[in-house]
Every structure is written in C-alpha cells, then in structure tokens.
PDB file of N, CA and C in Angstrom:
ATOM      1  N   UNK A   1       4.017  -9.763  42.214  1.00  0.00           N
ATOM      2  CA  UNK A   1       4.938  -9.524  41.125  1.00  0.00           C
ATOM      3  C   UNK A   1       4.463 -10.227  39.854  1.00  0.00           C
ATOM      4  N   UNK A   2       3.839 -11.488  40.132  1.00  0.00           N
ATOM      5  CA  UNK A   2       3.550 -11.897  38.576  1.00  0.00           C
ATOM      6  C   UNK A   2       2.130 -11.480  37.753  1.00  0.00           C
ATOM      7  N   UNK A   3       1.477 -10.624  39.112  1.00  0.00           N
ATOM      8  CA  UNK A   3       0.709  -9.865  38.199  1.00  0.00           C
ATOM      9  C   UNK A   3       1.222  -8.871  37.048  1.00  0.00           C
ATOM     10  N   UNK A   4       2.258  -8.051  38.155  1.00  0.00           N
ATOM     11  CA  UNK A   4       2.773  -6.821  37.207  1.00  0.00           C
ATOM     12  C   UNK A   4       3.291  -7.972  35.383  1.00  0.00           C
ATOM     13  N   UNK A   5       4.052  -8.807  35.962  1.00  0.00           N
ATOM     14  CA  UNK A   5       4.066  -9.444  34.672  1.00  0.00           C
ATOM     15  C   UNK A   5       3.092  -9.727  33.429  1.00  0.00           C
ATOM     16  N   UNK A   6       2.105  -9.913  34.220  1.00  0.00           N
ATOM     17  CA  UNK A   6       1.277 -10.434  32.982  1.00  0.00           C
ATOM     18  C   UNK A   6       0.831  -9.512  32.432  1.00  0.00           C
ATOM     19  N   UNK A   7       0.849  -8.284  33.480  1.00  0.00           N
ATOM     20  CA  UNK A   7      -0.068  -6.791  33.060  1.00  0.00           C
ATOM     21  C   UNK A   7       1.321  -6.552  31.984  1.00  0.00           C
ATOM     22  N   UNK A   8       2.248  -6.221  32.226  1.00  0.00           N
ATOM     23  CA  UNK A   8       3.135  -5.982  31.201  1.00  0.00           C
ATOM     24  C   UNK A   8       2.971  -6.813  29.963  1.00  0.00           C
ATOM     25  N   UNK A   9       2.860  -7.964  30.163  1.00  0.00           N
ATOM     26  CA  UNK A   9       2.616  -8.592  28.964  1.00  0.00           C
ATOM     27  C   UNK A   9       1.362  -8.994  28.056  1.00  0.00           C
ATOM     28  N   UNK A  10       0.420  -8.518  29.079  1.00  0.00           N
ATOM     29  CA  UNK A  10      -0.785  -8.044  27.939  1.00  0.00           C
ATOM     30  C   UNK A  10      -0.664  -6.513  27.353  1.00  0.00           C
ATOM     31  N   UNK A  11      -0.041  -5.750  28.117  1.00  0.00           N
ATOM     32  CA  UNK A  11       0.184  -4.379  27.351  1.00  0.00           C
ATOM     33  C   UNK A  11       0.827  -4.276  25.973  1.00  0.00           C
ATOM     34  N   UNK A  12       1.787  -5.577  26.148  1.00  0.00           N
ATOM     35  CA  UNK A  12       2.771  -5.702  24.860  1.00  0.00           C
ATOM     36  C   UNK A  12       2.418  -6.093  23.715  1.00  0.00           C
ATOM     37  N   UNK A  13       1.217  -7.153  24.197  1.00  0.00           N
ATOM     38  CA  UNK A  13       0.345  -7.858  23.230  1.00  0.00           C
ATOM     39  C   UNK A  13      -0.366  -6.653  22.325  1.00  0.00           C
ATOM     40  N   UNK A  14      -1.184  -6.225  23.360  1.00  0.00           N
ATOM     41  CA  UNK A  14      -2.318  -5.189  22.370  1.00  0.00           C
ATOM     42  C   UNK A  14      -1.603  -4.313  21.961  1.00  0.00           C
ATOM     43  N   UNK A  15      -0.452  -3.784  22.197  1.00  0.00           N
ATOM     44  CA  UNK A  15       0.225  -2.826  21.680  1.00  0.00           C
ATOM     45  C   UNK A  15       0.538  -3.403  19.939  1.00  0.00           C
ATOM     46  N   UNK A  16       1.069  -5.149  19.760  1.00  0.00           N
ATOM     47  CA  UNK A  16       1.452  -5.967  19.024  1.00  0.00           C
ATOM     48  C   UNK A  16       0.353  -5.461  17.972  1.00  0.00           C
ATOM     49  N   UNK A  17      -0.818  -5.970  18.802  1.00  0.00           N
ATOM     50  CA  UNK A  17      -2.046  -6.079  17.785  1.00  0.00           C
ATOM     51  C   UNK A  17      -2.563  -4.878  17.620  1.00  0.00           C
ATOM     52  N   UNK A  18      -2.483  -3.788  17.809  1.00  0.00           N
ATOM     53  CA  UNK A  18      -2.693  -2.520  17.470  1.00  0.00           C
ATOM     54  C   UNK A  18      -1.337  -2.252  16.179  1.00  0.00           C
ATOM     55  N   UNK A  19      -0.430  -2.288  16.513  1.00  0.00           N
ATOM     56  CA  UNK A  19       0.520  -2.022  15.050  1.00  0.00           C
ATOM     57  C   UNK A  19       0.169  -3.318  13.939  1.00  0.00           C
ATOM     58  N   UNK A  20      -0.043  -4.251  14.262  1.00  0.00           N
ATOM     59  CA  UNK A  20      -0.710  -5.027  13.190  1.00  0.00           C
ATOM     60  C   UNK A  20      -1.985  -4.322  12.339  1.00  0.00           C
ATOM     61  N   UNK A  21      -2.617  -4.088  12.879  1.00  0.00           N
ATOM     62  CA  UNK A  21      -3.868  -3.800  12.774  1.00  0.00           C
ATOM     63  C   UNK A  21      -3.418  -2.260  11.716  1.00  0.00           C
ATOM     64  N   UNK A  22      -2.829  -1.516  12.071  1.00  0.00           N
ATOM     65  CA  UNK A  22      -2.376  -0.327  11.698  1.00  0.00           C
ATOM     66  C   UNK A  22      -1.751  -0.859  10.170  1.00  0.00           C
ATOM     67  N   UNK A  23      -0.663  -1.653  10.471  1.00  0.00           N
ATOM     68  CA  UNK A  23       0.128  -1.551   9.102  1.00  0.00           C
ATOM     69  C   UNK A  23      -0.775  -2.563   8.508  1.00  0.00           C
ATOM     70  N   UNK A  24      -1.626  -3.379   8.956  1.00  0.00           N
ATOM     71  CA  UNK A  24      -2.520  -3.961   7.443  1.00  0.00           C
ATOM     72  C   UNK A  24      -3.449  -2.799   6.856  1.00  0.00           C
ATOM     73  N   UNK A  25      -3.951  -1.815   7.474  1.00  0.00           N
ATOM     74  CA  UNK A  25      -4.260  -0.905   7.330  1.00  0.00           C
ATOM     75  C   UNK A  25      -3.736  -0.085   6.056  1.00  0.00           C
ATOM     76  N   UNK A  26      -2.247  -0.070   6.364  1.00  0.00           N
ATOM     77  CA  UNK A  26      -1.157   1.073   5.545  1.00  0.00           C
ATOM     78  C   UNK A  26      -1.000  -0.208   4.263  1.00  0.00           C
ATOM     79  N   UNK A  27      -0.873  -1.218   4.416  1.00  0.00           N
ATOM     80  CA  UNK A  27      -0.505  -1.757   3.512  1.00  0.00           C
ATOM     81  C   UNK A  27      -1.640  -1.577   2.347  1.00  0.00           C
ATOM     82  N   UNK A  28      -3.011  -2.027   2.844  1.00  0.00           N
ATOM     83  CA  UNK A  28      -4.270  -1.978   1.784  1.00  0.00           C
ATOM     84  C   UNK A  28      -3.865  -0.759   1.092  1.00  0.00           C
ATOM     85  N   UNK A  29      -4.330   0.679   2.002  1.00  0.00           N
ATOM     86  CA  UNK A  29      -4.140   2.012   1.225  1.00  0.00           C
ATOM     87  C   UNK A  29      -2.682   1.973  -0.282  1.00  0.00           C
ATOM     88  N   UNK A  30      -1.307   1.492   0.279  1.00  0.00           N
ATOM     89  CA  UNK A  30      -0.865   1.296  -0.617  1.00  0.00           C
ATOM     90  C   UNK A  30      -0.828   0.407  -1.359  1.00  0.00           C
ATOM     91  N   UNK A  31      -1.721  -0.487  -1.224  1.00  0.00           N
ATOM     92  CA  UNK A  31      -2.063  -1.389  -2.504  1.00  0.00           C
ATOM     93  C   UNK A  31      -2.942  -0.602  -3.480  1.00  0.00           C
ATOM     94  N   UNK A  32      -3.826  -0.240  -3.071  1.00  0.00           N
ATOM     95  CA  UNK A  32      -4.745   0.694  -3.342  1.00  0.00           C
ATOM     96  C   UNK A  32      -4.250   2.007  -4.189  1.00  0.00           C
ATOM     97  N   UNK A  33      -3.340   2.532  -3.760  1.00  0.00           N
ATOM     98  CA  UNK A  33      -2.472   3.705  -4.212  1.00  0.00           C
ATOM     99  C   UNK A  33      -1.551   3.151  -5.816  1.00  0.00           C
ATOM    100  N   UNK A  34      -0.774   1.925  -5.075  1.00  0.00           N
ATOM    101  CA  UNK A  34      -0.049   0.985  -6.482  1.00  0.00           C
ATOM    102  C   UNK A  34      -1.007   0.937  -7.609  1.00  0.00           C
ATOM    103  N   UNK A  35      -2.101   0.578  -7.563  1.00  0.00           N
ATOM    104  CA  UNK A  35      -2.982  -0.005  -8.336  1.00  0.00           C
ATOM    105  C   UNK A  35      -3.333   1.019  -9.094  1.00  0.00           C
ATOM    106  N   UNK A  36      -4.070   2.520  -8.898  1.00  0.00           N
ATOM    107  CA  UNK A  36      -4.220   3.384  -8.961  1.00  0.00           C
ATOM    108  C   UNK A  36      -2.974   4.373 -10.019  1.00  0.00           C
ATOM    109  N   UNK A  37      -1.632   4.266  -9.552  1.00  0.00           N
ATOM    110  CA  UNK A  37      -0.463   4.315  -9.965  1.00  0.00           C
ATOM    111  C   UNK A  37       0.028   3.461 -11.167  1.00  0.00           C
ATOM    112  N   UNK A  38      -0.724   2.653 -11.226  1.00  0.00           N
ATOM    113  CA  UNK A  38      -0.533   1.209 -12.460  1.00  0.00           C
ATOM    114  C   UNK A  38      -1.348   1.657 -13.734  1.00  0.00           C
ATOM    115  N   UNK A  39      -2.489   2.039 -13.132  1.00  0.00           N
ATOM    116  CA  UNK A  39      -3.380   2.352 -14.436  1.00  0.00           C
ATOM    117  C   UNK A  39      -3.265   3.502 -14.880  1.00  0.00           C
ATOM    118  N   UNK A  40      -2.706   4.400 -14.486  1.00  0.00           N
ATOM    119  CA  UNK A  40      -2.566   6.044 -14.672  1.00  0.00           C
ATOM    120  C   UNK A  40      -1.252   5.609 -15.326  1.00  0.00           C
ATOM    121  N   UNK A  41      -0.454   5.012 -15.136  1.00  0.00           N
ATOM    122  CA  UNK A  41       0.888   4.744 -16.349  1.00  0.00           C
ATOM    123  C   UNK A  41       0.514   4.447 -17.314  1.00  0.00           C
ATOM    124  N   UNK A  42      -0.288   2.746 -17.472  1.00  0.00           N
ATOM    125  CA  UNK A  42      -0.895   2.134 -19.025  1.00  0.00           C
ATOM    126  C   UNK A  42      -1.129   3.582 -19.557  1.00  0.00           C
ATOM    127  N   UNK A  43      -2.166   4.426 -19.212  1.00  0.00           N
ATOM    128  CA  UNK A  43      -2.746   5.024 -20.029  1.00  0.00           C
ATOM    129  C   UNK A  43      -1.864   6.212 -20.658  1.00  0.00           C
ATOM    130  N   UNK A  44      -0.772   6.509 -19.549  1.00  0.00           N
ATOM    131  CA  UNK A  44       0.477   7.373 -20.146  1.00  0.00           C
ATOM    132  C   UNK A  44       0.902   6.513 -21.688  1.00  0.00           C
ATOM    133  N   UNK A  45       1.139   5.218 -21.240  1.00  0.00           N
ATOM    134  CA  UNK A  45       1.618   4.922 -22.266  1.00  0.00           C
ATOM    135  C   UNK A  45       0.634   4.213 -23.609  1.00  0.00           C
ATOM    136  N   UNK A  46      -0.299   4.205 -23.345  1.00  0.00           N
ATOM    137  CA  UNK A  46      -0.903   3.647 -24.532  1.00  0.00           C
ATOM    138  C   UNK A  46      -0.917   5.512 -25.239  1.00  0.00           C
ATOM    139  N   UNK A  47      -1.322   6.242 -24.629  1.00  0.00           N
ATOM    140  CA  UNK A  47      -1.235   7.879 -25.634  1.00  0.00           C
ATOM    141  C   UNK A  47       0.173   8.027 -26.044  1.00  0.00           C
ATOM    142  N   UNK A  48       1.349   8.048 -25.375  1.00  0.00           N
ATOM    143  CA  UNK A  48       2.438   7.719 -26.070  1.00  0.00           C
ATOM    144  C   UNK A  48       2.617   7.044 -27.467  1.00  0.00           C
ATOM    145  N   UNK A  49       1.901   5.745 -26.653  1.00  0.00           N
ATOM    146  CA  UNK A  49       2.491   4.799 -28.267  1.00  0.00           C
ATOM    147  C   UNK A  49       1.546   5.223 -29.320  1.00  0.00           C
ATOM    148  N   UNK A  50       0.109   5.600 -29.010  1.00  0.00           N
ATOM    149  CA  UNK A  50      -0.825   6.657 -30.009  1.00  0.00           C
ATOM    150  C   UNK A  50       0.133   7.959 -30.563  1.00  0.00           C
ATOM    151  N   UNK A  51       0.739   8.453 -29.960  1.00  0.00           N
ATOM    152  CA  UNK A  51       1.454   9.640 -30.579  1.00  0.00           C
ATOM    153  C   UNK A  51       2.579   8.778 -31.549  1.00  0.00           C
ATOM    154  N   UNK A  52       3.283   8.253 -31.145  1.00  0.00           N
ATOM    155  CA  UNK A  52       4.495   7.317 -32.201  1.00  0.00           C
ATOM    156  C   UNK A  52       3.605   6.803 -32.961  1.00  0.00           C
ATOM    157  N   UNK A  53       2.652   6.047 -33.243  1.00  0.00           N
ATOM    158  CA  UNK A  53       1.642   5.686 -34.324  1.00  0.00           C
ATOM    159  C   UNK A  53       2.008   7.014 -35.307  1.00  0.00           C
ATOM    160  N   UNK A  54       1.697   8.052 -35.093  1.00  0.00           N
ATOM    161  CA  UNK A  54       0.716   9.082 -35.299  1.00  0.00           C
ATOM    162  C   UNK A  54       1.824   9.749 -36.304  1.00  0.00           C
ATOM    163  N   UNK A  55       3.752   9.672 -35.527  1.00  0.00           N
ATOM    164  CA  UNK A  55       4.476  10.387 -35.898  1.00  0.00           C
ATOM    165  C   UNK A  55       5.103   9.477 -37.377  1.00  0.00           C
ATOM    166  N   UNK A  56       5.184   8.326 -36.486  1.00  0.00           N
ATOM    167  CA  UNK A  56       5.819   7.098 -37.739  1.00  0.00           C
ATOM    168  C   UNK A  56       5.422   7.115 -39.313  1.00  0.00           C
ATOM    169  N   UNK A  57       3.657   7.527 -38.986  1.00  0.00           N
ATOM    170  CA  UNK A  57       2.914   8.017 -40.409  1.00  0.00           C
ATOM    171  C   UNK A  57       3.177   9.291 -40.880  1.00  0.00           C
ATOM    172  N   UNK A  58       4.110  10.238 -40.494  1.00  0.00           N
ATOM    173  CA  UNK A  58       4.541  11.440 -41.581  1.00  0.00           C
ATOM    174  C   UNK A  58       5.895  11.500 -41.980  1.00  0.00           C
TER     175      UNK A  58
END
C-alpha cells in the first residue's frame, strides 16, 4: 500500500511540475504579447497627438 502512495504522489508532483512549466510558458507569451500591445499604442498615440499638432495650427 505505501507504494501505491508514493506512486500517487509522484504522479501529483509531475503533474504539479508540468502545469508549472506550462503556465510559465503562458505567462512569457503574454508578456511578450503586453509588450508588443504597449508599443503598438505609443505609436497610436504619438500619430494622434501629430494629428492635434497638425489641427491646433489651422
């Protein structure tokens, strides 16, 4: 019986460290994605504030 135990409880483990492994995974990509998402705004808005420049002068 305390085999089955331990076998259960190494199953639980790597299972542990397999979803670890996964969501550091998911996390990078959406860091990666944020970042990506960050600079594609600035640049929304720096042409924005180029257009209000642009309008303020007529």
């Amino acid at each position: 019986m305390d085999a089955e135990l331990f076998d259960a409880l190494e199953k639980r483990v790597e299972r542990l460290v397999q979803l670890y492994t996964e969501l550091k995974q998911e996390n990078e990509t959406l860091r990666s994605e944020n970042n990506m998402l960050v600079s594609e705004r600035n640049g929304v808005k720096e042409r924005i504030d180029a257009i209000l420049v642009k309008l303020e002068g007529v």
